[in-house]
Protein backbone atom coordinates (compact mmCIF):
# COMPACT_ATOMS: atom_id res chain seq x y z
CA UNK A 1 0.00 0.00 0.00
CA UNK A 2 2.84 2.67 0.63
CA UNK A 3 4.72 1.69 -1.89
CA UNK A 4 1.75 2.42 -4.20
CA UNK A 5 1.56 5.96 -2.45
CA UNK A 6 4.73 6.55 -3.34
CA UNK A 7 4.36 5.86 -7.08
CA UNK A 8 1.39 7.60 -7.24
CA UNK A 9 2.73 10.67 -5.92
CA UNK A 10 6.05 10.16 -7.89
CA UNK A 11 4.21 10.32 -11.25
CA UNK A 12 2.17 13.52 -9.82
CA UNK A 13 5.48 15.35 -9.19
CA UNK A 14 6.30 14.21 -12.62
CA UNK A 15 3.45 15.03 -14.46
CA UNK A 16 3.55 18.57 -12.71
CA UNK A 17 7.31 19.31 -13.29
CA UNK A 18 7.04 18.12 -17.27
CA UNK A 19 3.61 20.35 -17.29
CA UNK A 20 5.74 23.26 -15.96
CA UNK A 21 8.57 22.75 -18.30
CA UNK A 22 6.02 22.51 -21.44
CA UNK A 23 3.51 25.17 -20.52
CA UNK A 24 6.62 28.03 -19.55
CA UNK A 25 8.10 26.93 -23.56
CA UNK A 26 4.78 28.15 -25.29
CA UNK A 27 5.65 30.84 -27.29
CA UNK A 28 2.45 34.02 -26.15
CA UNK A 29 1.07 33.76 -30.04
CA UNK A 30 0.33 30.11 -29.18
CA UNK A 31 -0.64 30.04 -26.25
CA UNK A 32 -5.08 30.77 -26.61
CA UNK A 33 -4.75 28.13 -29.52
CA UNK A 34 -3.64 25.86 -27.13
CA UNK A 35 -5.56 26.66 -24.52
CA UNK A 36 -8.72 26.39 -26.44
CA UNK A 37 -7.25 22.73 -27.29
CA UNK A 38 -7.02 21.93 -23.32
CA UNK A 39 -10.91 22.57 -23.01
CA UNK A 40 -11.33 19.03 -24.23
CA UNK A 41 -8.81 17.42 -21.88
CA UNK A 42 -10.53 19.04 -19.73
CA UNK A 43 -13.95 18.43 -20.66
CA UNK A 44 -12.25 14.30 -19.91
CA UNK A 45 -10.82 15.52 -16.34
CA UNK A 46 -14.68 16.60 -15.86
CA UNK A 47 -16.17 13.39 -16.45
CA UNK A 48 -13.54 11.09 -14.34
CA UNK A 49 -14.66 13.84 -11.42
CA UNK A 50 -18.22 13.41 -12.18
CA UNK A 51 -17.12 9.33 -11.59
CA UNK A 52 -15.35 10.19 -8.55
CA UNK A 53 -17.94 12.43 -6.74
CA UNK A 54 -20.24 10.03 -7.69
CA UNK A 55 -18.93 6.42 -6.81
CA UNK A 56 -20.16 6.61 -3.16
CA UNK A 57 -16.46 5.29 -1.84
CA UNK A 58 -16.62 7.66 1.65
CA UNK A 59 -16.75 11.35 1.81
CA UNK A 60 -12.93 11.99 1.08
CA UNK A 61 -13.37 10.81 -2.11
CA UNK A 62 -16.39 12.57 -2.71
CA UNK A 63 -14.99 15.78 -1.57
CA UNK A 64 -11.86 15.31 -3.87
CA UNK A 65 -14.44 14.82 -6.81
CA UNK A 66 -15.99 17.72 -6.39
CA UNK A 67 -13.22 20.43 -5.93
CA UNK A 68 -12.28 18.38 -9.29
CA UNK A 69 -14.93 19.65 -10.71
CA UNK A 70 -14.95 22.55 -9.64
CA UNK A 71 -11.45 23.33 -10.96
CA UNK A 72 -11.76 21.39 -14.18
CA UNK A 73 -15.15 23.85 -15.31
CA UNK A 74 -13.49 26.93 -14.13
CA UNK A 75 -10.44 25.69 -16.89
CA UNK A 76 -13.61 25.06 -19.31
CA UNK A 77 -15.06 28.34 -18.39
CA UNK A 78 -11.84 29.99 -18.90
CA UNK A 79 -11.13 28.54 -21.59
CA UNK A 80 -14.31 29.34 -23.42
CA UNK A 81 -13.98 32.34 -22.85
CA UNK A 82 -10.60 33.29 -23.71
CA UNK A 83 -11.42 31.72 -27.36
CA UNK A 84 -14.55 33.83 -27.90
CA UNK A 85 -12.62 37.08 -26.92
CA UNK A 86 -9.81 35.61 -29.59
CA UNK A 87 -12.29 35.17 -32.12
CA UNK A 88 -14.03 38.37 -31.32
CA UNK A 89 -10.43 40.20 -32.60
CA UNK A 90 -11.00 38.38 -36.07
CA UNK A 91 -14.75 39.77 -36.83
CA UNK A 92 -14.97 42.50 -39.53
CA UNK A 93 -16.41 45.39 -37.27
């Protein structure tokens, strides 16, 4: 059991430090292209929240499901909006 803690949280330190690395390389031009791509990884993170709020495992779980979603639709949200503003700049006026 600890030893699966610890690869769990080895592969989260990962995952953030190679996230890090990637996201502080995107040139600003494109940067709203991408993140108007993340919306759908997103849009996955929201649905394996939705299963994890949902799978009645104890109220720690539960909890941790829902601040997931609430984090991964404020990234939707965001994200959303962002591209509408970046497609607003490309109307004829």
């Amino acid at each position: 059991m600890e030893t699966d803690l610890v690869g769990l949280l080895t592969i989260l330190m990962l995952a953030i430090f190679v996230g890090f690395e990637i996201i502080t390389k995107v040139p600003p031009t494109l940067h709203t292209p991408l993140m108007s791509g993340s919306n759908a990884i997103s849009g996955i993170a929201v649905v394996g929240a939705l299963v994890a709020a949902g799978a009645d495992k104890g109220a720690f779980p539960t909890a941790l499901g829902t601040i997931a979603i609430t984090l991964a639709m404020v990234n939707v949200v965001g994200g959303f909006v962002v591209s509408h503003r970046m497609l607003a700049m490309f109307r004829k006026k």
